[in-house]
C-alpha atoms as a PDB file:
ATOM      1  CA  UNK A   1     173.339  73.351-136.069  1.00  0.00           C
ATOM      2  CA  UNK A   2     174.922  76.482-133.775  1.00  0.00           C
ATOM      3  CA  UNK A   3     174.568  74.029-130.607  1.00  0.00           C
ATOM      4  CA  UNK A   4     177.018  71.183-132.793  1.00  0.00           C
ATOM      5  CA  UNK A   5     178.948  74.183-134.328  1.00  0.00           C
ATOM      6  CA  UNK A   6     179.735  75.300-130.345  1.00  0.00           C
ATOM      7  CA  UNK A   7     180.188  71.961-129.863  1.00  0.00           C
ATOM      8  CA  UNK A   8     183.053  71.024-132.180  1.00  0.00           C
ATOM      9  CA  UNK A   9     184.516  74.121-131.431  1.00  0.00           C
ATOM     10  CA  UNK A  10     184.873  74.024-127.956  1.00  0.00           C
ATOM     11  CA  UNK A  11     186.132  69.692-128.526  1.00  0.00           C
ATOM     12  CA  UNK A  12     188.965  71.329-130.841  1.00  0.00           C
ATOM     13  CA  UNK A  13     190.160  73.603-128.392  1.00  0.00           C
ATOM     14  CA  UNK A  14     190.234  71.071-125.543  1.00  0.00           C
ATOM     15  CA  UNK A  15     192.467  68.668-128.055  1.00  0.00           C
ATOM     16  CA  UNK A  16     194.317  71.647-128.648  1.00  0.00           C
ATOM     17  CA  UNK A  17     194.739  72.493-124.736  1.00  0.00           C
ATOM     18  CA  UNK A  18     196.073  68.815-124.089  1.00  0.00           C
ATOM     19  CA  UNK A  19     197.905  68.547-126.658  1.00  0.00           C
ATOM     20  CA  UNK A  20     199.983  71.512-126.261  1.00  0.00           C
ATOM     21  CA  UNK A  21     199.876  70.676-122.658  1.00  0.00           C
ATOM     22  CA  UNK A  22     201.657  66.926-123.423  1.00  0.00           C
ATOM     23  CA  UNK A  23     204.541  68.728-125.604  1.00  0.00           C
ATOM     24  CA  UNK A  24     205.690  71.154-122.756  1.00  0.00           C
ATOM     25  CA  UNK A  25     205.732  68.612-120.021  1.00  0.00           C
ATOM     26  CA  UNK A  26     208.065  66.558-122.535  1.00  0.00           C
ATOM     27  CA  UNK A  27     209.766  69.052-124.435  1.00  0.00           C
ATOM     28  CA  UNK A  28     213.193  67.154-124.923  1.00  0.00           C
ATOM     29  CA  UNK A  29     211.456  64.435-126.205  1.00  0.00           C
ATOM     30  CA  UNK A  30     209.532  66.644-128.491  1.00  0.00           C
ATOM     31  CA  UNK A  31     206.141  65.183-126.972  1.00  0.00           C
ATOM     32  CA  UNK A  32     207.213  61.553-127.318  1.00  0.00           C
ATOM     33  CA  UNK A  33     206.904  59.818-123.828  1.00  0.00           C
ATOM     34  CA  UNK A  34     209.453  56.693-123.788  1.00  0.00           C
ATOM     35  CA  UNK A  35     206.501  54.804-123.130  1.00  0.00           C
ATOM     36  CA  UNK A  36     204.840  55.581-126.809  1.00  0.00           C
ATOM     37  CA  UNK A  37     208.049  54.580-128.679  1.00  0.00           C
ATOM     38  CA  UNK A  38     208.273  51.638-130.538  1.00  0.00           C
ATOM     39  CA  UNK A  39     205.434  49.379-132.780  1.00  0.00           C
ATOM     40  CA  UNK A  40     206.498  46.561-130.901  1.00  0.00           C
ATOM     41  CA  UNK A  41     206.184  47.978-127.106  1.00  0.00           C
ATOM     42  CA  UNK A  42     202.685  48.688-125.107  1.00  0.00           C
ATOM     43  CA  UNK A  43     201.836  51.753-127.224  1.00  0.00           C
ATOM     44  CA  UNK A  44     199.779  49.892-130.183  1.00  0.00           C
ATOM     45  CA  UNK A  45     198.466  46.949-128.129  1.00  0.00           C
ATOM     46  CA  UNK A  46     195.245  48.353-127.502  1.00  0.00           C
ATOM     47  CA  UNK A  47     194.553  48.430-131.181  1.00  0.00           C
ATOM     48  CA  UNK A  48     196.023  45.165-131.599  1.00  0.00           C
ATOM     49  CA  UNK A  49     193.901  43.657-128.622  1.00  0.00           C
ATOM     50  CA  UNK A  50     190.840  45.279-130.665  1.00  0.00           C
ATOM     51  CA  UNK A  51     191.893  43.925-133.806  1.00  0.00           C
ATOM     52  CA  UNK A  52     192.203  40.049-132.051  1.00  0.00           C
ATOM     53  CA  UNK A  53     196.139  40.344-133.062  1.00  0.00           C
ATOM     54  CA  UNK A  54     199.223  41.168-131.973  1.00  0.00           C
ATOM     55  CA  UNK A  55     201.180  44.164-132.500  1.00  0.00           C
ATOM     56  CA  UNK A  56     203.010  42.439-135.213  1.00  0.00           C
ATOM     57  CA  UNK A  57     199.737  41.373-136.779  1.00  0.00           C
ATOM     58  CA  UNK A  58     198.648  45.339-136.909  1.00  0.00           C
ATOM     59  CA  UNK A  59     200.630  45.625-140.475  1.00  0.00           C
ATOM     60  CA  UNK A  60     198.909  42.724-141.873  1.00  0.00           C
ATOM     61  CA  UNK A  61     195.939  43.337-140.928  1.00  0.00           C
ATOM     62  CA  UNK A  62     195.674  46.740-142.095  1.00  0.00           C
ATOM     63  CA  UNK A  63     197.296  45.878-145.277  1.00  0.00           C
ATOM     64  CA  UNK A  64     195.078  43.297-146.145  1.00  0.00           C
ATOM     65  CA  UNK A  65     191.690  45.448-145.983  1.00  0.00           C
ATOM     66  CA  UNK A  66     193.440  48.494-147.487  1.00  0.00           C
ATOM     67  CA  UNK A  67     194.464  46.320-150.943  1.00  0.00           C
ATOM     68  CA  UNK A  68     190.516  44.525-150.062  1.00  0.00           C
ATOM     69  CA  UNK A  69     189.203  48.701-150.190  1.00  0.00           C
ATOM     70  CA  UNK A  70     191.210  49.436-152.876  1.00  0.00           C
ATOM     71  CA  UNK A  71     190.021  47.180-154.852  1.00  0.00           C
ATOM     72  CA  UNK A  72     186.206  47.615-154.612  1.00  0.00           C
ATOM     73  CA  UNK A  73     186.118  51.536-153.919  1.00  0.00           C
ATOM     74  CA  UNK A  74     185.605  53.139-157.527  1.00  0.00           C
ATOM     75  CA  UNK A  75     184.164  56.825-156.800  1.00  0.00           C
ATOM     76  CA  UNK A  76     188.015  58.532-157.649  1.00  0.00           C
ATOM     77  CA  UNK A  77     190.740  57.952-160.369  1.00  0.00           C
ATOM     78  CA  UNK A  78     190.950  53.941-159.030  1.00  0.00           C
ATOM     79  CA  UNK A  79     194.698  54.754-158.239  1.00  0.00           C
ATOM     80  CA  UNK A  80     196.884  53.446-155.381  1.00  0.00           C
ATOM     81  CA  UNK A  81     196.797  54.039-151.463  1.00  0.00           C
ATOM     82  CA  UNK A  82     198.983  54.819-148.969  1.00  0.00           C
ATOM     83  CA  UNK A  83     197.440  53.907-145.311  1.00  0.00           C
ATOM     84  CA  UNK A  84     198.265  54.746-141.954  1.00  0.00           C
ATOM     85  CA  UNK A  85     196.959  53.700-138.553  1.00  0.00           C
ATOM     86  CA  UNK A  86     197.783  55.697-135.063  1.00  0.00           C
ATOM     87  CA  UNK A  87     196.713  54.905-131.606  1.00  0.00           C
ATOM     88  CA  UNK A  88     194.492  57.267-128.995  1.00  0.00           C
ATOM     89  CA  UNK A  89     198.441  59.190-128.420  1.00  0.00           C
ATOM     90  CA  UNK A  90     199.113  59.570-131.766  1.00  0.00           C
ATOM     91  CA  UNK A  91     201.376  57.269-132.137  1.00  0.00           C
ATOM     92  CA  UNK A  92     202.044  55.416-135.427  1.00  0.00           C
ATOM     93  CA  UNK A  93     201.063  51.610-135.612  1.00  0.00           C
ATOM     94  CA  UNK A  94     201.468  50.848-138.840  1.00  0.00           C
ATOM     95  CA  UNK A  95     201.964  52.045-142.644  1.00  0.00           C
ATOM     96  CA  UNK A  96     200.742  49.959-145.622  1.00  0.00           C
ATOM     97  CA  UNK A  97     200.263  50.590-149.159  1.00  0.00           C
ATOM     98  CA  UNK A  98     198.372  48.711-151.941  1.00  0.00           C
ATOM     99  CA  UNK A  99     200.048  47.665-155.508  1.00  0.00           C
ATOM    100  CA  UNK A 100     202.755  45.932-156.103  1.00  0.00           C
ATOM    101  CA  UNK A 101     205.451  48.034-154.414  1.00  0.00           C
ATOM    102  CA  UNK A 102     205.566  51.178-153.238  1.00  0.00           C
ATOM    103  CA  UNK A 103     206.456  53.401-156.246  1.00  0.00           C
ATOM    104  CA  UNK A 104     203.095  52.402-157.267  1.00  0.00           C
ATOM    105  CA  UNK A 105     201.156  55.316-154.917  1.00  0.00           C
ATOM    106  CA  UNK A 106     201.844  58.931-155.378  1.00  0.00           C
ATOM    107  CA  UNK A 107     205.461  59.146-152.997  1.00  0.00           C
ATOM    108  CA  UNK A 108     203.858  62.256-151.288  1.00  0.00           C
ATOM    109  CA  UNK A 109     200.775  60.507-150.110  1.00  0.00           C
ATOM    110  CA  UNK A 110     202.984  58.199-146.987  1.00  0.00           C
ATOM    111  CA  UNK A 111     202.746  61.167-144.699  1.00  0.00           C
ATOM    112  CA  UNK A 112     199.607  62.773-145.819  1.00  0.00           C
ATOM    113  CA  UNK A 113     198.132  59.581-144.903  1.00  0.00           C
ATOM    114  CA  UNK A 114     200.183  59.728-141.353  1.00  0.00           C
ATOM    115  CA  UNK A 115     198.522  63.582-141.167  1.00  0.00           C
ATOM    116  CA  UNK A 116     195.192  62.469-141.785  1.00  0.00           C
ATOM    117  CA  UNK A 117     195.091  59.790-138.778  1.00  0.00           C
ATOM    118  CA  UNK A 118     196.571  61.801-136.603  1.00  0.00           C
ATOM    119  CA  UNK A 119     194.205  64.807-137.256  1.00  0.00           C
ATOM    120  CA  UNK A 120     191.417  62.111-137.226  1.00  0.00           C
ATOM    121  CA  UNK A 121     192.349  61.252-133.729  1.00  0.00           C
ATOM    122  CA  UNK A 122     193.342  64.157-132.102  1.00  0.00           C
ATOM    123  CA  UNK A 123     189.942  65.935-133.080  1.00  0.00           C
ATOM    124  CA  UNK A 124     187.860  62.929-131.920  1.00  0.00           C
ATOM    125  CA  UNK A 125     186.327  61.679-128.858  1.00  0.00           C
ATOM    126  CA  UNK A 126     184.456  59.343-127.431  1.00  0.00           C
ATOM    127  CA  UNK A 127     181.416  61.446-127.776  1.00  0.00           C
ATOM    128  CA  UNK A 128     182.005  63.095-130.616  1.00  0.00           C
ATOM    129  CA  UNK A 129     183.604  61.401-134.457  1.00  0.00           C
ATOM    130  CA  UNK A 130     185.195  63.603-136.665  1.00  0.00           C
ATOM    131  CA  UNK A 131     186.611  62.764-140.136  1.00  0.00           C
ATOM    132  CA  UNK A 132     188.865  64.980-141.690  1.00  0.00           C
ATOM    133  CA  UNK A 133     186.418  65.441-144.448  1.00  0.00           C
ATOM    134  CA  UNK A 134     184.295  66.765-142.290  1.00  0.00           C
ATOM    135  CA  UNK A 135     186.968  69.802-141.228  1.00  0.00           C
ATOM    136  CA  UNK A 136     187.072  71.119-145.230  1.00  0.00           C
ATOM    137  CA  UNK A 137     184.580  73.471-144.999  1.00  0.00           C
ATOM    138  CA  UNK A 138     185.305  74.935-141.472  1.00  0.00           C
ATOM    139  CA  UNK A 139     188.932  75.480-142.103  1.00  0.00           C
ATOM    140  CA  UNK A 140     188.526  78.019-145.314  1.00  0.00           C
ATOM    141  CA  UNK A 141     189.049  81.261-144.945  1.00  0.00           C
ATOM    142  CA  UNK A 142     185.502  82.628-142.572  1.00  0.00           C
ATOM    143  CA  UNK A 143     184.674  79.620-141.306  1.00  0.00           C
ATOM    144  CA  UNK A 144     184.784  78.175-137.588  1.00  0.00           C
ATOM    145  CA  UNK A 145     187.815  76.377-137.519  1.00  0.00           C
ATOM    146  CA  UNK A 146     190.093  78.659-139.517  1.00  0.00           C
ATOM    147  CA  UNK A 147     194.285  78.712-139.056  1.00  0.00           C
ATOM    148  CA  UNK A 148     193.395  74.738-137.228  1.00  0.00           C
ATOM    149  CA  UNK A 149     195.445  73.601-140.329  1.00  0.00           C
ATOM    150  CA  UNK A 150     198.490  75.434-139.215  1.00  0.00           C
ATOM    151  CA  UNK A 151     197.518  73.871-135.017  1.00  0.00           C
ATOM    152  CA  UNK A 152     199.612  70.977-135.180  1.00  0.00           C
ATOM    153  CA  UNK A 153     202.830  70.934-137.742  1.00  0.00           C
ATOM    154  CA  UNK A 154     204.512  67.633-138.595  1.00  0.00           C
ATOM    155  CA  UNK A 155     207.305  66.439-136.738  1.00  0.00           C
ATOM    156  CA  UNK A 156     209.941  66.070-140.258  1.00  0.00           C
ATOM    157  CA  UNK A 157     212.176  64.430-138.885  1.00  0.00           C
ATOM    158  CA  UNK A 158     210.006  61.483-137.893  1.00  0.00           C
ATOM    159  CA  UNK A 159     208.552  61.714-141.387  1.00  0.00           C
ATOM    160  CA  UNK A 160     211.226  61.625-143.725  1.00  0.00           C
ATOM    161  CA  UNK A 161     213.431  60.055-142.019  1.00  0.00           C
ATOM    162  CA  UNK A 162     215.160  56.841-143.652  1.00  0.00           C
ATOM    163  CA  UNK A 163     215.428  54.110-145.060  1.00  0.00           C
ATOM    164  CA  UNK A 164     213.072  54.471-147.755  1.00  0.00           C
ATOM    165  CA  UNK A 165     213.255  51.072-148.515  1.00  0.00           C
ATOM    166  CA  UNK A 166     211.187  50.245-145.100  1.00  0.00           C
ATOM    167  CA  UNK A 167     208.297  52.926-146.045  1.00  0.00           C
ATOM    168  CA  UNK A 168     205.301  50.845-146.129  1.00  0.00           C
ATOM    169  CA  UNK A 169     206.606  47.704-144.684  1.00  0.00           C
ATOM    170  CA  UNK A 170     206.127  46.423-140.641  1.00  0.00           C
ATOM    171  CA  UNK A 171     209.292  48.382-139.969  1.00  0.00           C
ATOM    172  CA  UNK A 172     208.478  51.967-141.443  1.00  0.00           C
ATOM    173  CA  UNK A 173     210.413  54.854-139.818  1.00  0.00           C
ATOM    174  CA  UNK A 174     206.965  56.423-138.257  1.00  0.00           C
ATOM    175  CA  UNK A 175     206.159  53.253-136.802  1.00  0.00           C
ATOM    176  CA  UNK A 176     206.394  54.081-132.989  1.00  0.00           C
ATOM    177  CA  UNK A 177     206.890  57.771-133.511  1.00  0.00           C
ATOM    178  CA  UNK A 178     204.057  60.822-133.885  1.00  0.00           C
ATOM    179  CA  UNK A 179     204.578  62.056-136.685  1.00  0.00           C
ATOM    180  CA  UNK A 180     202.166  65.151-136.209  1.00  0.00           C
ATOM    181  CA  UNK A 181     200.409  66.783-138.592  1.00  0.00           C
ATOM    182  CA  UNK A 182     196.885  68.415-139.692  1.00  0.00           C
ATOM    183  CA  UNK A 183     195.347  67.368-142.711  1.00  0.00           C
ATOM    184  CA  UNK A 184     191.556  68.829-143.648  1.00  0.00           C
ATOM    185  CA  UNK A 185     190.221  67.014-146.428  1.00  0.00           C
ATOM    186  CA  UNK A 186     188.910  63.088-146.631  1.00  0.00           C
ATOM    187  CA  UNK A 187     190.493  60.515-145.655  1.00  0.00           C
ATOM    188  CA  UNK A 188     190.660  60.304-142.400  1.00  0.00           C
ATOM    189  CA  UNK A 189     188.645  58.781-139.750  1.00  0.00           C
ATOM    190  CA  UNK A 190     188.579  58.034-136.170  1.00  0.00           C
ATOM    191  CA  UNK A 191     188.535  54.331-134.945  1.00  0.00           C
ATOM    192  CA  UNK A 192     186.047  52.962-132.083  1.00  0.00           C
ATOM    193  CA  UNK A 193     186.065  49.359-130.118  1.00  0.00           C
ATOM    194  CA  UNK A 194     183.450  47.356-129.160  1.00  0.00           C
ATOM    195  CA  UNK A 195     182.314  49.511-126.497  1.00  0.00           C
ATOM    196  CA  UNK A 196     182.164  52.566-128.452  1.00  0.00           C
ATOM    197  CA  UNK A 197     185.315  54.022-127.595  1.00  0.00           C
ATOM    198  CA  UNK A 198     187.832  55.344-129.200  1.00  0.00           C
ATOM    199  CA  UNK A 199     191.206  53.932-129.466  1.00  0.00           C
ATOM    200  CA  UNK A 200     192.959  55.790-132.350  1.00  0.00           C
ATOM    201  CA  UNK A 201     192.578  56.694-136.452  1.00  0.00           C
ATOM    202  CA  UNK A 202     193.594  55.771-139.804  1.00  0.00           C
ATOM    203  CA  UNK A 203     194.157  57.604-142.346  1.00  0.00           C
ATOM    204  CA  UNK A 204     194.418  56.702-146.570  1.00  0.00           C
ATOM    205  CA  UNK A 205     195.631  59.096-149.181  1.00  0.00           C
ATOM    206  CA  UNK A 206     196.950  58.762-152.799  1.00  0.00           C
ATOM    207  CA  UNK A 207     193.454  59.275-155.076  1.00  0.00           C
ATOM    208  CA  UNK A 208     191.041  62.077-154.912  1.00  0.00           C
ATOM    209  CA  UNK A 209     189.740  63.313-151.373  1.00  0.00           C
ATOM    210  CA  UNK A 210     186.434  61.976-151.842  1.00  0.00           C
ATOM    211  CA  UNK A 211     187.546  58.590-152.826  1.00  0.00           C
ATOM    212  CA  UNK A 212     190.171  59.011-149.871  1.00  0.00           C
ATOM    213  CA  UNK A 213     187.317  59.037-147.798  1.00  0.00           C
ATOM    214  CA  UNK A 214     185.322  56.565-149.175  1.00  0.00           C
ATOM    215  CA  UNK A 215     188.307  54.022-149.288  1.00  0.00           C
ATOM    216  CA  UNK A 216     189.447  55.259-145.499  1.00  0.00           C
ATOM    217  CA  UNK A 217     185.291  54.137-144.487  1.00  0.00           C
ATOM    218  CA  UNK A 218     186.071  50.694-145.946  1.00  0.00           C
ATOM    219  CA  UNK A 219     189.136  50.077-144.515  1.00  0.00           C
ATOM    220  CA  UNK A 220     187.444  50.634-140.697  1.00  0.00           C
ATOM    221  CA  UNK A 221     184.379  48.731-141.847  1.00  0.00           C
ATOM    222  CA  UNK A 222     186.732  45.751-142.587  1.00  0.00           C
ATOM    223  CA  UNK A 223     189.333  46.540-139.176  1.00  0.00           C
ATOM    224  CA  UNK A 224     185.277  46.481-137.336  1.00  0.00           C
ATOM    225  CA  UNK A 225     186.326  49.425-135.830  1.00  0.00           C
ATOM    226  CA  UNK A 226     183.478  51.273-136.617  1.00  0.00           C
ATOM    227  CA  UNK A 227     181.362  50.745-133.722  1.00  0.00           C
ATOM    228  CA  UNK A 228     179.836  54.408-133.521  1.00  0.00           C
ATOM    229  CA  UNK A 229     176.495  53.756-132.299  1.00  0.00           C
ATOM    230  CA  UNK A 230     175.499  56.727-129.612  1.00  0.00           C
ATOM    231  CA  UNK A 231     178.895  58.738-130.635  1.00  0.00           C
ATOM    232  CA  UNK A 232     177.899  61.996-131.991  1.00  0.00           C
ATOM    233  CA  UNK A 233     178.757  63.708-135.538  1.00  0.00           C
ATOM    234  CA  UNK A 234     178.314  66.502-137.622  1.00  0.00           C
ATOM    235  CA  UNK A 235     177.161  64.460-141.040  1.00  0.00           C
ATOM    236  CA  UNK A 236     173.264  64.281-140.478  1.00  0.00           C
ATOM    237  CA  UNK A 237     172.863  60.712-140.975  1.00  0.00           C
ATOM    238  CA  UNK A 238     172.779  58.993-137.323  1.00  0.00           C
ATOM    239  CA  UNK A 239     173.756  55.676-138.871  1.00  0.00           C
ATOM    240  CA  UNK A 240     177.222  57.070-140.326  1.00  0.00           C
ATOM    241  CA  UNK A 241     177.766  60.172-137.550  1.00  0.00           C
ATOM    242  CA  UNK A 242     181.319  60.811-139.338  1.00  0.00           C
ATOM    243  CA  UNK A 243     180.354  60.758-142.823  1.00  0.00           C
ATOM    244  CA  UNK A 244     181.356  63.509-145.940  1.00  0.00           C
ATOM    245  CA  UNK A 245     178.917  66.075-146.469  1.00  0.00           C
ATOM    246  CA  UNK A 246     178.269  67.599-149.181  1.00  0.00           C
ATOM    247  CA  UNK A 247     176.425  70.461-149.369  1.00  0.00           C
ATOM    248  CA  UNK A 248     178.588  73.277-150.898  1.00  0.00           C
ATOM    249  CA  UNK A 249     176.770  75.424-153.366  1.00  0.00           C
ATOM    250  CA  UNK A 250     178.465  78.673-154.933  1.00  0.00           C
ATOM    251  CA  UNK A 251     181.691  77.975-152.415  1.00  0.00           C
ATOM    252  CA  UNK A 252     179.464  78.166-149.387  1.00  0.00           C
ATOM    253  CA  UNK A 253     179.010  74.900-147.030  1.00  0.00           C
ATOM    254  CA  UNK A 254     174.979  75.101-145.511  1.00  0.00           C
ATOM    255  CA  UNK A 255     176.105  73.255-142.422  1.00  0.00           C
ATOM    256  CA  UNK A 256     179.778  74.418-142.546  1.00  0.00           C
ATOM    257  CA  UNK A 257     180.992  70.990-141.906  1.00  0.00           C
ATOM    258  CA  UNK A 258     180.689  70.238-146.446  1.00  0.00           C
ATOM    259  CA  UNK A 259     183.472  68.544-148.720  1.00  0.00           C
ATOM    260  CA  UNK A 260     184.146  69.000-152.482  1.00  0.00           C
ATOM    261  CA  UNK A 261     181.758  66.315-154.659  1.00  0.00           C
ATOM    262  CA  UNK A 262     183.392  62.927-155.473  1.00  0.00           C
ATOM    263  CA  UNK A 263     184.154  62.952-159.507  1.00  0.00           C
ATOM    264  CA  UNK A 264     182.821  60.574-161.934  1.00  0.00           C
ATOM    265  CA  UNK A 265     183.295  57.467-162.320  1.00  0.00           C
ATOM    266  CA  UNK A 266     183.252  55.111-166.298  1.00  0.00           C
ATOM    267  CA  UNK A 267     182.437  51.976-163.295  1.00  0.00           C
ATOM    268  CA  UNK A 268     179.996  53.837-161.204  1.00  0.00           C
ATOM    269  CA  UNK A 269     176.910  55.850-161.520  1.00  0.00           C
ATOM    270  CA  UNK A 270     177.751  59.786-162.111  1.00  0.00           C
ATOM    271  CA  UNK A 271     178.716  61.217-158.648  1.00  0.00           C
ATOM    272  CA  UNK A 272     179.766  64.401-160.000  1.00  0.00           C
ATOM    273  CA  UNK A 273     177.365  67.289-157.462  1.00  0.00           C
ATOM    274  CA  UNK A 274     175.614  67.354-154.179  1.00  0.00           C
ATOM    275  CA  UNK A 275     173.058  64.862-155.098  1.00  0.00           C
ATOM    276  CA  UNK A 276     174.734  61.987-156.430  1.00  0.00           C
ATOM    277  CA  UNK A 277     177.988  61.967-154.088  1.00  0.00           C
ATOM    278  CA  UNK A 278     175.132  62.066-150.650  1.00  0.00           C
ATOM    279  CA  UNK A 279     173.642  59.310-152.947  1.00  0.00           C
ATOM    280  CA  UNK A 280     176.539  57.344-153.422  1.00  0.00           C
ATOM    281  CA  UNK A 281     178.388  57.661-149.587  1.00  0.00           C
ATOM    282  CA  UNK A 282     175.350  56.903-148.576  1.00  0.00           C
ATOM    283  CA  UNK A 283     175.964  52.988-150.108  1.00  0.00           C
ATOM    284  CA  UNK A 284     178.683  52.734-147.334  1.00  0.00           C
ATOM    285  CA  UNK A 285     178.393  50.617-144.597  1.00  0.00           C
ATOM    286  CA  UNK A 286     176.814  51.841-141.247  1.00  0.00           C
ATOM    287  CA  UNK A 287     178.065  52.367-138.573  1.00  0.00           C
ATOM    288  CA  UNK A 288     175.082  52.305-136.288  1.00  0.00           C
ATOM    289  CA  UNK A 289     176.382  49.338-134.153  1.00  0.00           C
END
C-alpha cells in the first residue's frame, strides 16, 4: 500500500506540474487554447468517435443513460442528477440532468458535477484510474493529498455564466469551456476507450456521495467507457480498479484512499457501514474488460 500511496502521489503532482504548466503558456486565455473552445469544434470528437456519435449526439447520449442510472441506482435519497462529461483537456462536452426540467435537481449540483469530471480527469491516467471517491480520505486534514482540494479553483465565470435557461440542455454555457474545479467525494470517474485509454471524465452530483458514485459507475457502464482492464487503482478489487472504498473506522481510512458508507435504503438491502456498502458496490458492473 506505501508503493500505490507513492504512486498516486507522485501522478498528482505530475497533473499538477502540467497543468499549471498549460495556464502560464496561455495566460490571456486563462488556460483555454482556441483550439478547446466550442462543443461543436475538434475538442469533444474523440469522445464522440468513442461513443459511435457525433459531437451533437454527446448530449443525448449522455442524457439518456444518466435518466437510464437514475432510475435503477437506489443506494441514496433516489433524488435527481445533474451530469457532466469533459474530454482528456478538460474541456466540457456536455451537461444533462434527469427529471422533468431542471429545477428538479438540487441548482448547486450543475457545477459540482462539472468539478467532479474535471478532478476525475485531471488526476487520471492511462495507467492509473482515480475516482473522486477515492480522494476523500487522502484530502482530510493528515492525510497524503491534503490542501489538493484548494489545487485547482473553478473558473466562475465559465460556471455561472448565463442563460440559465440553457443549463442542462446541448447548448449549456460550460459546454466548450473548462470550467475547473476540485471536487473530493463520489461521483466522479475517469472514462477509458476501447484500447484502454483514457479520453476524459464524467461526473454526477445531486444525491448523496455514495449514490453519486454509484449512479456516476452506471452512467460509464452504459457510455462503455469503462474499459479498465490492466489500468491500475487504489480500490482492491482488480475487476473495478476505481471503485469506493470503504474502510473508515473511528474517522481513520486503513488504506487512506476510504469514503463515507452509502445510507440505507426502504428498496435495497441495509448499506448503512463498511460491510454492506463493499457488499453492495460490489453488485456494479466490472470493469475488467
Amino acid at each position: 500500500m506505501k508503493n500505490i500511496k507513492t504512486t498516486v502521489a507522485l501522478s498528482i503532482a505530475l497533473a499538477l506540474a502540467a497543468n499549471a504548466a498549460e495556464v502560464m503558456a496561455d495566460s490571456k486565455g486563462k488556460g483555454k487554447g482556441s483550439d478547446d473552445r466550442g462543443g461543436g469544434s475538434s475538442a469533444c470528437r474523440r469522445l464522440a468517435t468513442a461513443l459511435d456519435t457525433d459531437v451533437e449526439g454527446l448530449h443525448a447520449a449522455l442524457k439518456a443513460e444518466l435518466d437510464a442510472a437514475v432510475a435503477t441506482e437506489q443506494s441514496g435519497l433516489d433524488l435527481h442528477m445533474w451530469a457532466t462529461l469533459v474530454n482528456r483537456d478538460g474541456v466540457v462536452c456536455a451537461v444533462a440532468f434527469s427529471g422533468a426540467n431542471r429545477n428538479s435537481q438540487w441548482p448547486g449540483s450543475r457545477v459540482i458535477s462539472a468539478q467532479k469530471a474535471n478532478t476525475a480527469n485531471a488526476f487520471s491516467l492511462d495507467t492509473l484510474a482515480l475516482s473522486t471517491a477515492n480522494l476523500y480520505a487522502a484530502v482530510q486534514p493528515g492525510g497524503s493529498l491534503y490542501g489538493l482540494q484548494e489545487s485547482n479553483p473553478v473558473d466562475t465565470e465559465v460556471a455561472y455564466k448565463g442563460p440559465t435557461s440553457n443549463f442542462g440542455r446541448k447548448n449549456d454555457p460550460m459546454v466548450g469551456e473548462r470550467v475547473g474545479g476540485v471536487n473530493v467525494f463520489g461521483g466522479g470517474l475517469p472514462l477509458y476507450n476501447a484500447s484502454h485509454k483514457i479520453i476524459g471524465a464524467v461526473g454526477l452530483s445531486g444525491d448523496t456521495s455514495c449514490a453519486d458514485h454509484n449512479i456516476a459507475w452506471r452512467v460509464r457502464a452504459g457510455l462503455g467507457l469503462d474499459n479498465l482492464e490492466g489500468v491500475g487503482g487504489v480500490s482492491g478489487d482488480d475487476t473495478r480498479a476505481d471503485n469506493i472504498v470503504f474502510d473508515i473506522v473511528d474517522g481513520v481510512s486503513a488504506s487512506g484512499f476510504g469514503h463515507p458508507v452509502c445510507i440505507k435504503s426502504d428498496n435495497v438491502s441495509p448499506v448503512g457501514d463498511n460491510a454492506g456498502s463493499t457488499a453492495y458496490v460490489g453488485t456494479l458492473p466490472t470493469t475488467d474488460h
